[in-house]
C-alpha atoms as a PDB file:
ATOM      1  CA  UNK A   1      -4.733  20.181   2.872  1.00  0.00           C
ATOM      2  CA  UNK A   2      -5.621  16.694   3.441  1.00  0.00           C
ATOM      3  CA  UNK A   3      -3.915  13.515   2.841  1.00  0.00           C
ATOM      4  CA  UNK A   4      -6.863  12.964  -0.134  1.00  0.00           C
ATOM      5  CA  UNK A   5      -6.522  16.462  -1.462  1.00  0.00           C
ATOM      6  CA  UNK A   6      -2.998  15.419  -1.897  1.00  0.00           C
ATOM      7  CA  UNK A   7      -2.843  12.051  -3.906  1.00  0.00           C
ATOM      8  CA  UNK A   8      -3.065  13.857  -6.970  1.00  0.00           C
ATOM      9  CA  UNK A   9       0.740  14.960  -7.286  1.00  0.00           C
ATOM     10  CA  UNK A  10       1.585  11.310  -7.294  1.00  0.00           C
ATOM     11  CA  UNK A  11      -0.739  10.217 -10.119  1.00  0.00           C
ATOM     12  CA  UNK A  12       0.717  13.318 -12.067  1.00  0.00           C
ATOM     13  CA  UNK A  13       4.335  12.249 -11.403  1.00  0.00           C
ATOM     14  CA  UNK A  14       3.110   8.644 -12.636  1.00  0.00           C
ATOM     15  CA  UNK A  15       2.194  10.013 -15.459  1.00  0.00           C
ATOM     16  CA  UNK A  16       5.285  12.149 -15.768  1.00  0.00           C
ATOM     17  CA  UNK A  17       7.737   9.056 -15.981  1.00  0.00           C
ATOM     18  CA  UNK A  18       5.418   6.923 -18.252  1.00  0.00           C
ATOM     19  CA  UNK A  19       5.694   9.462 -20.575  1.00  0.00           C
ATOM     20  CA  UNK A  20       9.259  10.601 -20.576  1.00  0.00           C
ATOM     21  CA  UNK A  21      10.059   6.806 -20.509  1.00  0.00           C
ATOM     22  CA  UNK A  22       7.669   5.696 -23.336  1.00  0.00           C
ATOM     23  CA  UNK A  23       6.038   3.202 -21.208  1.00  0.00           C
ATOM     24  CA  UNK A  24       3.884   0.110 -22.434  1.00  0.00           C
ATOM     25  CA  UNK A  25       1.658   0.101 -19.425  1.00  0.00           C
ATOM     26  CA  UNK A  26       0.373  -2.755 -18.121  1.00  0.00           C
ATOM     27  CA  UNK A  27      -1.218  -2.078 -14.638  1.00  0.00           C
ATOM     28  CA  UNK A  28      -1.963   1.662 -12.972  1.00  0.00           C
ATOM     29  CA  UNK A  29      -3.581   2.890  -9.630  1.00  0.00           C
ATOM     30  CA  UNK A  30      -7.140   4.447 -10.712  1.00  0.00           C
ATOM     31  CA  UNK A  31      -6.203   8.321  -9.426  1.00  0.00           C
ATOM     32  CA  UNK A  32     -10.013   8.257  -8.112  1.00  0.00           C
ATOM     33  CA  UNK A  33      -9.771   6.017  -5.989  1.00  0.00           C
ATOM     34  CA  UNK A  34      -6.505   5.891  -4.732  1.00  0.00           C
ATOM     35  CA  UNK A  35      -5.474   9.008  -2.360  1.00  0.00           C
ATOM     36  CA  UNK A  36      -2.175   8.323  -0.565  1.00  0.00           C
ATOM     37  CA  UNK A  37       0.299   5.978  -2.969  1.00  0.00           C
ATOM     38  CA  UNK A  38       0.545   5.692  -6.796  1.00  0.00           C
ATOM     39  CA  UNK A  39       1.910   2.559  -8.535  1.00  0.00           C
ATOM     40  CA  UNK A  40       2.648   1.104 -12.074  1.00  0.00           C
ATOM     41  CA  UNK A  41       4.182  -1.636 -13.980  1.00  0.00           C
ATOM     42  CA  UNK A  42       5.287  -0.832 -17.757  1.00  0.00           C
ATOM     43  CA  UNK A  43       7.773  -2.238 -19.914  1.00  0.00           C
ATOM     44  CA  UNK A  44      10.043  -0.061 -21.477  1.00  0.00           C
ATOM     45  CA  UNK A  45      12.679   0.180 -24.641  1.00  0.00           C
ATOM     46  CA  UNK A  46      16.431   0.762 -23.842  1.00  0.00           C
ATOM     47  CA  UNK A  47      16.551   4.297 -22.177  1.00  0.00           C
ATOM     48  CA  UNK A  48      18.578   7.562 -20.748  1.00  0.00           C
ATOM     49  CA  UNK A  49      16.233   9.559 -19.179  1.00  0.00           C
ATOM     50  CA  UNK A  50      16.620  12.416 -17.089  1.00  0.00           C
ATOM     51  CA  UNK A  51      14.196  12.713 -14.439  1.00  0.00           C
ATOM     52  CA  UNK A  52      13.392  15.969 -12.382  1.00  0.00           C
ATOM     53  CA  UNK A  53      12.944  15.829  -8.553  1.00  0.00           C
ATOM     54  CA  UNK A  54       9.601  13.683  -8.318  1.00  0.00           C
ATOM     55  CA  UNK A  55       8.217  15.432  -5.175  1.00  0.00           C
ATOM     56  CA  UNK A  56       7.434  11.703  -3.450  1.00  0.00           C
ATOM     57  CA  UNK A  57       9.745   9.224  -1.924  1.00  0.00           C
ATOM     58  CA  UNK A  58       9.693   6.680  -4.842  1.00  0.00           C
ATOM     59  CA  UNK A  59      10.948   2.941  -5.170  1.00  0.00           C
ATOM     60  CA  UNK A  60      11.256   0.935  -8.514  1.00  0.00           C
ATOM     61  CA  UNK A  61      10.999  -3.065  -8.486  1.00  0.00           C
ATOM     62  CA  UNK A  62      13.173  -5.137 -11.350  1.00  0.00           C
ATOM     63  CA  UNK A  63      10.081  -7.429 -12.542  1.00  0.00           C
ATOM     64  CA  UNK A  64      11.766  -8.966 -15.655  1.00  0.00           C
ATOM     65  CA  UNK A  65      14.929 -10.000 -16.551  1.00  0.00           C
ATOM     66  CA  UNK A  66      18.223  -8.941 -15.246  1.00  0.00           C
ATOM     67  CA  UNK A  67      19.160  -6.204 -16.858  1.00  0.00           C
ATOM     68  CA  UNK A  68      22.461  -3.452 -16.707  1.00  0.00           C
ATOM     69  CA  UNK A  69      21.977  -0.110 -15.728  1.00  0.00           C
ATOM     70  CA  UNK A  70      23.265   3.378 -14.410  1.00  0.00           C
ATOM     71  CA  UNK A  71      21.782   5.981 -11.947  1.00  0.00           C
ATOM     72  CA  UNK A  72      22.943   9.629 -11.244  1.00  0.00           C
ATOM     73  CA  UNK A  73      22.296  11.639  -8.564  1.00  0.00           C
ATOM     74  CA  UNK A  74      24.051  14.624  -6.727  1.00  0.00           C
ATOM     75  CA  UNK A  75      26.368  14.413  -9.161  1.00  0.00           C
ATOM     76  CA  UNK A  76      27.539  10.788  -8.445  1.00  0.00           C
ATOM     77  CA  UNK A  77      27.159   7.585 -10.707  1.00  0.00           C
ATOM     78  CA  UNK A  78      26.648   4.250 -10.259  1.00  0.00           C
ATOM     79  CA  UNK A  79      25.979   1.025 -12.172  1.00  0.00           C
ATOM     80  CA  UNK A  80      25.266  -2.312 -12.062  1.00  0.00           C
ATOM     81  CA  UNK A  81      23.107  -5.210 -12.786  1.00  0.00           C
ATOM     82  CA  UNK A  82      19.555  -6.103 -11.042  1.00  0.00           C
ATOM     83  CA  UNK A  83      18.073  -9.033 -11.443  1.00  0.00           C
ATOM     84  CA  UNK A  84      14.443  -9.512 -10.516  1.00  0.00           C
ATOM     85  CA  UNK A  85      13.493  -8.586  -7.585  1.00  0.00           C
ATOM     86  CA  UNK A  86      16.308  -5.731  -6.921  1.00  0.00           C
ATOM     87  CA  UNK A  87      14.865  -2.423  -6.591  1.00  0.00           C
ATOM     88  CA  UNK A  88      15.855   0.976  -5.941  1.00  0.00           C
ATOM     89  CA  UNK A  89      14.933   4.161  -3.752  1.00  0.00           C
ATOM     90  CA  UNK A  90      14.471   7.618  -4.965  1.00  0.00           C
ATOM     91  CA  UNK A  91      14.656  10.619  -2.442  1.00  0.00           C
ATOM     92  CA  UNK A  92      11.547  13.098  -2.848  1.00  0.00           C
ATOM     93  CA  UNK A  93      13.849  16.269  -3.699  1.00  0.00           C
ATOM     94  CA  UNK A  94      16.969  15.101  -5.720  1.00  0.00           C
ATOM     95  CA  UNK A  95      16.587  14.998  -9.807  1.00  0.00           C
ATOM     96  CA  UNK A  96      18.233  11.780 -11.499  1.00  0.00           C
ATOM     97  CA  UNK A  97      19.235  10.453 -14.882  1.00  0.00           C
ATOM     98  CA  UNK A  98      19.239   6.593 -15.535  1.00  0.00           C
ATOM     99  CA  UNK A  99      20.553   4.918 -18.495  1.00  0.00           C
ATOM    100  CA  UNK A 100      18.985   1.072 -19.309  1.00  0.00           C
ATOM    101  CA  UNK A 101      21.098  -0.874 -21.660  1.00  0.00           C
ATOM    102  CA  UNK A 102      18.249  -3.503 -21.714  1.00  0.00           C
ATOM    103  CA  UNK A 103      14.530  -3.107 -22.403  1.00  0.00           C
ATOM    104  CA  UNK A 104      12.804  -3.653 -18.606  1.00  0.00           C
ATOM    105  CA  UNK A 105       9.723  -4.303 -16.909  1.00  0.00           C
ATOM    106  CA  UNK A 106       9.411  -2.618 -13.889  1.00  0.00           C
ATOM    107  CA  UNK A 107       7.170  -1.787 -11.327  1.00  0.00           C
ATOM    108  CA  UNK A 108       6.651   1.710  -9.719  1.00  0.00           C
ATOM    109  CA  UNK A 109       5.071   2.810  -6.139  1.00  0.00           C
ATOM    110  CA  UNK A 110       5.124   6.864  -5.255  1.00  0.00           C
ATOM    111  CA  UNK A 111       3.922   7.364  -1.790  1.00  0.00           C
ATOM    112  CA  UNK A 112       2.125  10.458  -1.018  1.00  0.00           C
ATOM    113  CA  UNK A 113       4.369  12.846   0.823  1.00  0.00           C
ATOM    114  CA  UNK A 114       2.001  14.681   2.845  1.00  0.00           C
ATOM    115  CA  UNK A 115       1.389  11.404   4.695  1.00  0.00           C
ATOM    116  CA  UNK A 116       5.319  10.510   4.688  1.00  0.00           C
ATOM    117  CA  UNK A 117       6.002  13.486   6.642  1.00  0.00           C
ATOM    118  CA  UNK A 118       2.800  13.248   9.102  1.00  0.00           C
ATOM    119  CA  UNK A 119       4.675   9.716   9.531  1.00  0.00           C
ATOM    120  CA  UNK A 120       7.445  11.356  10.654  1.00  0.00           C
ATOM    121  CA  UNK A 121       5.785  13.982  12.962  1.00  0.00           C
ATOM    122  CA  UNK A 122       3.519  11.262  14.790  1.00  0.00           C
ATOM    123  CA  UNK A 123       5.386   7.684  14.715  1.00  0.00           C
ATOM    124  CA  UNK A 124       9.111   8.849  14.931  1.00  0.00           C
ATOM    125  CA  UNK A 125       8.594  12.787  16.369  1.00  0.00           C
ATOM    126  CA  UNK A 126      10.968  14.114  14.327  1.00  0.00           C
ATOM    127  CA  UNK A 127      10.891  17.258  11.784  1.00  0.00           C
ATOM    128  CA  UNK A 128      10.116  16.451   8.383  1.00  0.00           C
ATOM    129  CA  UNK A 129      12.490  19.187   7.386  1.00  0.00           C
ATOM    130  CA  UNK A 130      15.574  17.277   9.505  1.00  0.00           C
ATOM    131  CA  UNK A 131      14.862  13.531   7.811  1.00  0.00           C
ATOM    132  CA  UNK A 132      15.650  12.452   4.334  1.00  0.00           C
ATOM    133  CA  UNK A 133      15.167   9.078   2.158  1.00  0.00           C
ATOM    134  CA  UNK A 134      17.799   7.878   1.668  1.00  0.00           C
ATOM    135  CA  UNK A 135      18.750   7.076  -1.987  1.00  0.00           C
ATOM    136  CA  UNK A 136      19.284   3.331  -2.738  1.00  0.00           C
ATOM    137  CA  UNK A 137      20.411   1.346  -5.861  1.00  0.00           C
ATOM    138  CA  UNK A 138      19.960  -2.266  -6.622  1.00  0.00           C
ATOM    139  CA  UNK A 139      19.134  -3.450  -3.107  1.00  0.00           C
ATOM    140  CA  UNK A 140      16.848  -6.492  -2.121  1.00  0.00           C
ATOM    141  CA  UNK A 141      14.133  -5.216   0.453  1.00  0.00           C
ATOM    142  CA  UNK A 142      11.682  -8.186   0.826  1.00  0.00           C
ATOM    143  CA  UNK A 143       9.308  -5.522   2.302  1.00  0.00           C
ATOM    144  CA  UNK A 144       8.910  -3.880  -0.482  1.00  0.00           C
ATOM    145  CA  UNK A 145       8.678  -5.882  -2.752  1.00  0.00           C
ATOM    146  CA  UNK A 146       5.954  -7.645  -0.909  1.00  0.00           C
ATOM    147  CA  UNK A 147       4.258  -3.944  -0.462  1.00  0.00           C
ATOM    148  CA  UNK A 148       4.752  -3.211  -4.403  1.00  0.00           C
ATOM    149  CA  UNK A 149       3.344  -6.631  -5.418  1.00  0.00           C
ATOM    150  CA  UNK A 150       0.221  -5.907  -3.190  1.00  0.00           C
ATOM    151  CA  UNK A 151      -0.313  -3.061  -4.709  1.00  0.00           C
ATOM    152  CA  UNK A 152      -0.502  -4.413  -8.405  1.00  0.00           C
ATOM    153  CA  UNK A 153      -2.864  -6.955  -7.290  1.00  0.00           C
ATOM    154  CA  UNK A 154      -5.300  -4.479  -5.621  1.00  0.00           C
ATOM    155  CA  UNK A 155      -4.928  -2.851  -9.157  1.00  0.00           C
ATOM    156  CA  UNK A 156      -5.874  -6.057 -10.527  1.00  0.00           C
ATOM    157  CA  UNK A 157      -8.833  -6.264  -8.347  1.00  0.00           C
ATOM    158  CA  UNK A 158     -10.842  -3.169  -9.158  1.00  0.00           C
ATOM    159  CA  UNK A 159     -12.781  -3.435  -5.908  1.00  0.00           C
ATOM    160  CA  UNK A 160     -10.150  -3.392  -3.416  1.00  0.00           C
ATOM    161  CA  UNK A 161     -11.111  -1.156  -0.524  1.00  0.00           C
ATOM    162  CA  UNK A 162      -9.634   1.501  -0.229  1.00  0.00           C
ATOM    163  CA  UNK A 163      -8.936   1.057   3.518  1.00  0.00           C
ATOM    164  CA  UNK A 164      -6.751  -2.083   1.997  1.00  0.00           C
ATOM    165  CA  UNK A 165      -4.063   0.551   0.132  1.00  0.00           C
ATOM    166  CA  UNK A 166      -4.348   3.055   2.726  1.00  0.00           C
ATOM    167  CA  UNK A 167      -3.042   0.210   5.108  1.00  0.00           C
ATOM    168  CA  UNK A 168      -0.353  -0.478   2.607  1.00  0.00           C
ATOM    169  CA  UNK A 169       0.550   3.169   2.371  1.00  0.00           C
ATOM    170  CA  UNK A 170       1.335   3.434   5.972  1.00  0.00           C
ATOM    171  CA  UNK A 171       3.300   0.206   5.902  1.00  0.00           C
ATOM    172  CA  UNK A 172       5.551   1.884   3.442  1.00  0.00           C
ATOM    173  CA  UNK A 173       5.756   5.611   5.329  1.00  0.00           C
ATOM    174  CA  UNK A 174       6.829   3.642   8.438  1.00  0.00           C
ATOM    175  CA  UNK A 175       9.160   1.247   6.847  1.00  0.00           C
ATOM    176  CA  UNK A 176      11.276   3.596   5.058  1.00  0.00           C
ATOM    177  CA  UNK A 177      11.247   5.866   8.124  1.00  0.00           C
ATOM    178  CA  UNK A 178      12.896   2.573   9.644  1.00  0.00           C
ATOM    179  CA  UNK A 179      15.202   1.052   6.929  1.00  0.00           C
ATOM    180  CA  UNK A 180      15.863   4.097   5.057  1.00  0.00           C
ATOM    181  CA  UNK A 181      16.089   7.412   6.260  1.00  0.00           C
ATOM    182  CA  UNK A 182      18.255   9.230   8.376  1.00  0.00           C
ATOM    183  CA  UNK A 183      16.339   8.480  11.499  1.00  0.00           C
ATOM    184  CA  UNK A 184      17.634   7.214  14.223  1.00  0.00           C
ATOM    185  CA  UNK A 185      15.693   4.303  15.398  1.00  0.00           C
ATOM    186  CA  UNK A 186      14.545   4.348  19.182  1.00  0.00           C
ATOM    187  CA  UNK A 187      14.986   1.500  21.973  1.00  0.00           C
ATOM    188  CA  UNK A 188      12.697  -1.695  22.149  1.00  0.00           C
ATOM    189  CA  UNK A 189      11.342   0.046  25.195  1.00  0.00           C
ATOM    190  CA  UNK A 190      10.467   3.461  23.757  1.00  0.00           C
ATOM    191  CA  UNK A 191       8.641   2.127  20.484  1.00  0.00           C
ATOM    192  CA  UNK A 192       4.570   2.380  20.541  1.00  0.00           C
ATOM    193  CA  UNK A 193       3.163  -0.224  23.150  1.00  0.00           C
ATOM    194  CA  UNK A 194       0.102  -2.118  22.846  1.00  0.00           C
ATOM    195  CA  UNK A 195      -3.663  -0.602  22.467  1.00  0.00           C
ATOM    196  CA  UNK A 196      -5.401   0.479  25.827  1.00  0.00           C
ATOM    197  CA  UNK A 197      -8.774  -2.012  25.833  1.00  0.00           C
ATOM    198  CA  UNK A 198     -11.058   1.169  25.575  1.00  0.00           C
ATOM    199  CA  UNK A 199      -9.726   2.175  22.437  1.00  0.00           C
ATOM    200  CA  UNK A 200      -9.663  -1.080  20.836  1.00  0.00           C
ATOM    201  CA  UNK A 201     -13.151  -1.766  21.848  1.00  0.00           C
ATOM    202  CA  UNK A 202     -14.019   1.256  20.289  1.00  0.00           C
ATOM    203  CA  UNK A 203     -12.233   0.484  16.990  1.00  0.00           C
ATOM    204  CA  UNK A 204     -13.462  -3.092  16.641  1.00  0.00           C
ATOM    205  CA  UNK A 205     -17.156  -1.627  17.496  1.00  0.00           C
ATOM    206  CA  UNK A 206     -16.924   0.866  14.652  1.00  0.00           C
ATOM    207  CA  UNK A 207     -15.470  -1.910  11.876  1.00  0.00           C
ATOM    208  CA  UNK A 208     -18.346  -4.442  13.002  1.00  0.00           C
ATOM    209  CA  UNK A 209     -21.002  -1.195  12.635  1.00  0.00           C
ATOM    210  CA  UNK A 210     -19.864  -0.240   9.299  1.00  0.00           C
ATOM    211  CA  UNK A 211     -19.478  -3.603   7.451  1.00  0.00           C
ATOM    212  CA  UNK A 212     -21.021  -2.330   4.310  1.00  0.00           C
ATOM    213  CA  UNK A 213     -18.940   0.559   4.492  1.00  0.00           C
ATOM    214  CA  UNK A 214     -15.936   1.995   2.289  1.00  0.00           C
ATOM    215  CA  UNK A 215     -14.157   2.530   5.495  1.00  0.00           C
ATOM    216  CA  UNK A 216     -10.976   4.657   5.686  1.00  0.00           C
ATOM    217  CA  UNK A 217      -8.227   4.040   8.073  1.00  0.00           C
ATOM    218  CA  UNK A 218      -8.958   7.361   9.844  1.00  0.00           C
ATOM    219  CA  UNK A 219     -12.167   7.099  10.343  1.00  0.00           C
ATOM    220  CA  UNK A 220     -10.881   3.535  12.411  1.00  0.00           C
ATOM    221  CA  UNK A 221      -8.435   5.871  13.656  1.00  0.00           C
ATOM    222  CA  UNK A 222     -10.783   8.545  14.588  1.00  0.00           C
ATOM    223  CA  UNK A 223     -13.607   6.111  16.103  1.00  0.00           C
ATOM    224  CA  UNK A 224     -10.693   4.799  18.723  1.00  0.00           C
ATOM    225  CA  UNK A 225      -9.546   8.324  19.498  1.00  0.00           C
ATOM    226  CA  UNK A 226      -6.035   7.796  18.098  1.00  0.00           C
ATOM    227  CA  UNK A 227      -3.613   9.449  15.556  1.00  0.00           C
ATOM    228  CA  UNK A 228      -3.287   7.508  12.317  1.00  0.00           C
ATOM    229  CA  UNK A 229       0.116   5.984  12.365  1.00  0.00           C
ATOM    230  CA  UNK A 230      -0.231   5.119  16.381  1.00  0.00           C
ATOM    231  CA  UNK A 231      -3.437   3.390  15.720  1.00  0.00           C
ATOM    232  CA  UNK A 232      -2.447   1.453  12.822  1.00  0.00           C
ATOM    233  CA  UNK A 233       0.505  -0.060  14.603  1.00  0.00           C
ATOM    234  CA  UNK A 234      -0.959  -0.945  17.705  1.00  0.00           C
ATOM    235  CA  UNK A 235      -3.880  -2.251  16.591  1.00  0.00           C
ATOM    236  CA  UNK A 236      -1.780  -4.983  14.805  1.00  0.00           C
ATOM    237  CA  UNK A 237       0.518  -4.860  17.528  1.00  0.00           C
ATOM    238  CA  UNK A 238      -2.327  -5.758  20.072  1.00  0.00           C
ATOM    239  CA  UNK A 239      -4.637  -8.084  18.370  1.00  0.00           C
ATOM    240  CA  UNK A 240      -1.908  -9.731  15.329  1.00  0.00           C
ATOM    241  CA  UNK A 241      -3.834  -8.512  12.771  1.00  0.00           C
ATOM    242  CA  UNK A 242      -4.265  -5.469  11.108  1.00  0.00           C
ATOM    243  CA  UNK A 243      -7.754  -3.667  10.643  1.00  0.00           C
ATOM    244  CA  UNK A 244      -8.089  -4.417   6.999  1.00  0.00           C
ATOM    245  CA  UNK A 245      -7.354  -8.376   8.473  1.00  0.00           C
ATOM    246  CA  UNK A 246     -10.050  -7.719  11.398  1.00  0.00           C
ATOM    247  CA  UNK A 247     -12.629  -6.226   8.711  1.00  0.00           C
ATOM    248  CA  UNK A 248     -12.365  -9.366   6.426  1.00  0.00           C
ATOM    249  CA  UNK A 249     -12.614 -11.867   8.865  1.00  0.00           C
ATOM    250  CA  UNK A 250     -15.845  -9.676  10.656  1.00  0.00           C
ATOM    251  CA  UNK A 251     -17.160  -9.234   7.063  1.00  0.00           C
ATOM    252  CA  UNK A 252     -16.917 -13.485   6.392  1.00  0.00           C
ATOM    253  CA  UNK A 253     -17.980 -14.415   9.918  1.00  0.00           C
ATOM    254  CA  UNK A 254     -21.619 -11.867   9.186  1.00  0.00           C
ATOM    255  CA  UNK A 255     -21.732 -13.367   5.329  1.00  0.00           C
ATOM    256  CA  UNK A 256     -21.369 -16.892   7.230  1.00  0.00           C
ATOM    257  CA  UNK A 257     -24.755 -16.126   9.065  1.00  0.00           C
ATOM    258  CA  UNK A 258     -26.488 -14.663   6.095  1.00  0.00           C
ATOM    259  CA  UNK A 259     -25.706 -17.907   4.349  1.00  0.00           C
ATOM    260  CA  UNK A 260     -27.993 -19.475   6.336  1.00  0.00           C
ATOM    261  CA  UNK A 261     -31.081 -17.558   5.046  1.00  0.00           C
ATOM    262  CA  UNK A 262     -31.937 -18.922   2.012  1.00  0.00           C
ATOM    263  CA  UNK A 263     -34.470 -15.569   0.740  1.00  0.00           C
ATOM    264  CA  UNK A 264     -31.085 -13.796   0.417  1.00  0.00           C
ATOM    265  CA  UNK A 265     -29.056 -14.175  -3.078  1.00  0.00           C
ATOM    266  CA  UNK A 266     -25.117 -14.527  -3.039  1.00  0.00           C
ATOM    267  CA  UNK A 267     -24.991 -10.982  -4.704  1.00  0.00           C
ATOM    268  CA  UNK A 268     -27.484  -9.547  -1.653  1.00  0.00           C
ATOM    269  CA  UNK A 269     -24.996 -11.180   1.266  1.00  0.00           C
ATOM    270  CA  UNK A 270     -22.200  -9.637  -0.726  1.00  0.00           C
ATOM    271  CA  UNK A 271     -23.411  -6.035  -0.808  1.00  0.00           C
ATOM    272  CA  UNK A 272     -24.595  -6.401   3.120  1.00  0.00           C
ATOM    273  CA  UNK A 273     -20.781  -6.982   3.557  1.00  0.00           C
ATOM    274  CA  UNK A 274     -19.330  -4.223   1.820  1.00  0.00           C
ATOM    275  CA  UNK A 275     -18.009  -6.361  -1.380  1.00  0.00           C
ATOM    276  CA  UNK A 276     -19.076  -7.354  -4.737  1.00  0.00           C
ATOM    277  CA  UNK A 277     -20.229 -10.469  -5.694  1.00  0.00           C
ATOM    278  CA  UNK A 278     -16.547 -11.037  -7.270  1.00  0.00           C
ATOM    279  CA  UNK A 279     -14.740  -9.836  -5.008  1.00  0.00           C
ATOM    280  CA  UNK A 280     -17.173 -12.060  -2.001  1.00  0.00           C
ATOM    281  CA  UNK A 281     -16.804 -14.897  -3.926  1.00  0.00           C
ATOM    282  CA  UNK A 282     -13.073 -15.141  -4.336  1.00  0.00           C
ATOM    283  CA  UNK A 283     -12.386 -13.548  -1.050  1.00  0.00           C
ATOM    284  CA  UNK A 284     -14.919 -16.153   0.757  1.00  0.00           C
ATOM    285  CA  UNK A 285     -12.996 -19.065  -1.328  1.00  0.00           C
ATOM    286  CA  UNK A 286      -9.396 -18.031  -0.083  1.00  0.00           C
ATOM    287  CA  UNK A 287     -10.534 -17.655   3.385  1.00  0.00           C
ATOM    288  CA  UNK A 288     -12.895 -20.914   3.607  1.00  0.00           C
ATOM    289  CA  UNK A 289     -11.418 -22.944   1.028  1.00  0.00           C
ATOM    290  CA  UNK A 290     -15.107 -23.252  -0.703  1.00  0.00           C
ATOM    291  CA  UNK A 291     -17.412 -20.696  -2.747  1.00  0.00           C
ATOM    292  CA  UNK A 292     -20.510 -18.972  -1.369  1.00  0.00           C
ATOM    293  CA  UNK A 293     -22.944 -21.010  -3.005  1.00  0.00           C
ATOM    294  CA  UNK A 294     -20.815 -24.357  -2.150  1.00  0.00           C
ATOM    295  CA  UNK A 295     -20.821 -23.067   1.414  1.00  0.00           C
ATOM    296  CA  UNK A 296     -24.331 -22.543   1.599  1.00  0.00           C
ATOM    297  CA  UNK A 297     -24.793 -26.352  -0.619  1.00  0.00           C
ATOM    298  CA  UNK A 298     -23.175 -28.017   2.754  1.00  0.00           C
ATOM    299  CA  UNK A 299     -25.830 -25.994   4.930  1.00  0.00           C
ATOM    300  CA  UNK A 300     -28.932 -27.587   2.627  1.00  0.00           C
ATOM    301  CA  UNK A 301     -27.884 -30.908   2.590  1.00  0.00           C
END
């Protein structure tokens, strides 16, 4: 079964919590489009809900105001306050009950656990079966929080690519493999070193081929003859970006030419680049601090 063939679980356990917590939903991953993570953000009323094992290692983000609550698991509670910002971590296998005192608004992200455990097979060789997530309660992980707040604006932005939240699902297999599991991290000198030249050739090649292309990180991965999680790190490793980075700035550097021929519309340039003419437009502005059509004003004058 593939990691695609697998994203539905997630969207179903999504579905499960807003339910049993009587969510107001505000933002949720489209289910098909997005194949290896899940993520929400839904206010809720004062709750205790009980919560059967979710099947996905699973992190909640505080995004409103600090608020009391209580968390069971294996038999143990704890409570305490989290403010904004404070999340916690659910293991994959271990049911819960969690009482709110205060109504929330939280965010959600379920990872895919097919593509956790290839994560652990291929970046930290180790048997799925032997490593467990480790539960958390009212932390502060700045990396997730970043990784939870990029996912609600991709779901913001209808368009994201889908190689964008693929990226962002490996991010999060690999980081809790390294902040919280049971996995004993390795020596500076045996993590992954930097991309031969051959195989990053052969990546870059295949990003510059397929700009117009709904590109998946394995078919990146694939092109350079690598494995997925091996790829993805040392291609940022080696070059300080990572391919999503490398495809945007390819993607504004061939829109940049196009500019220049005036027979072409805006919404033309944008489809030869892979994008819509929203998502060009604001893209092009963050990146060059101008529109399209203002660039392409400067090149008439």
């Amino acid at each position: 079964m593939s990691v695609s063939e697998a994203g539905r679980p997630e969207h179903a356990v999504l579905e499960l919590v807003h339910r049993l917590a009587v969510a107001q939903v505000t933002l949720v991953s489209p289910s098909s489009q997005w194949s290896c993570v899940a993520a929400s953000r839904f206010r809720m009323g004062k709750l205790d809900i009980s919560l059967p094992p979710l099947g996905a290692p699973t992190f909640g983000v505080n995004y409103g105001q600090e608020m009391r609550l209580e968390r069971t698991i294996h038999g143990r509670r704890v409570s305490g306050r989290g403010a904004a910002g404070h999340l916690s971590i659910l293991p994959p296998d271990a049911a819960t009950r969690w009482v709110f005192d205060e109504p929330g608004d939280v965010a959600l992200v379920f990872l895919n656990r097919e593509l956790f455990e290839q994560a652990v097979e291929t970046a930290a060789d180790r048997d799925p079966a032997c490593v467990d997530v480790v539960p958390r309660f009212i932390i502060r992980d700045l990396v997730l929080e970043r990784i939870a707040h990029r996912l609600l604006k991709a779901i913001a932005e209808p368009d994201a690519s889908r190689l964008l939240t693929e990226e962002i699902a490996h991010d999060l297999a690999s980081h809790l493999i390294v902040a919280h599991s049971n996995v004993e991290q390795p020596r500076p000198s045996e993590r992954i070193s930097a991309m031969a030249p051959g195989k990053l050739k052969r990546a870059q090649e295949f990003i510059v081929a397929n700009l117009n292309a709904d590109m998946s990180l394995k078919d990146i991965a694939a092109a350079a003859g690598m494995s997925l999680f091996h790829f993805a790190k040392s291609f940022k490793d080696t070059t300080g970006r990572s391919p999503h980075q490398f495809l945007t700035q390819c993607r504004l550097l061939h829109a940049r030419s196009l500019l220049h021929d005036a027979t072409l519309s805006i919404g033309q340039i944008a489809k030869a680049v892979g994008l819509s003419h929203g998502r060009f437009t604001a893209v092009f502005g963050r990146e060059m601090g101008m529109t399209p059509s203002e660039f392409r004003a400067v090149l008439e004058v």
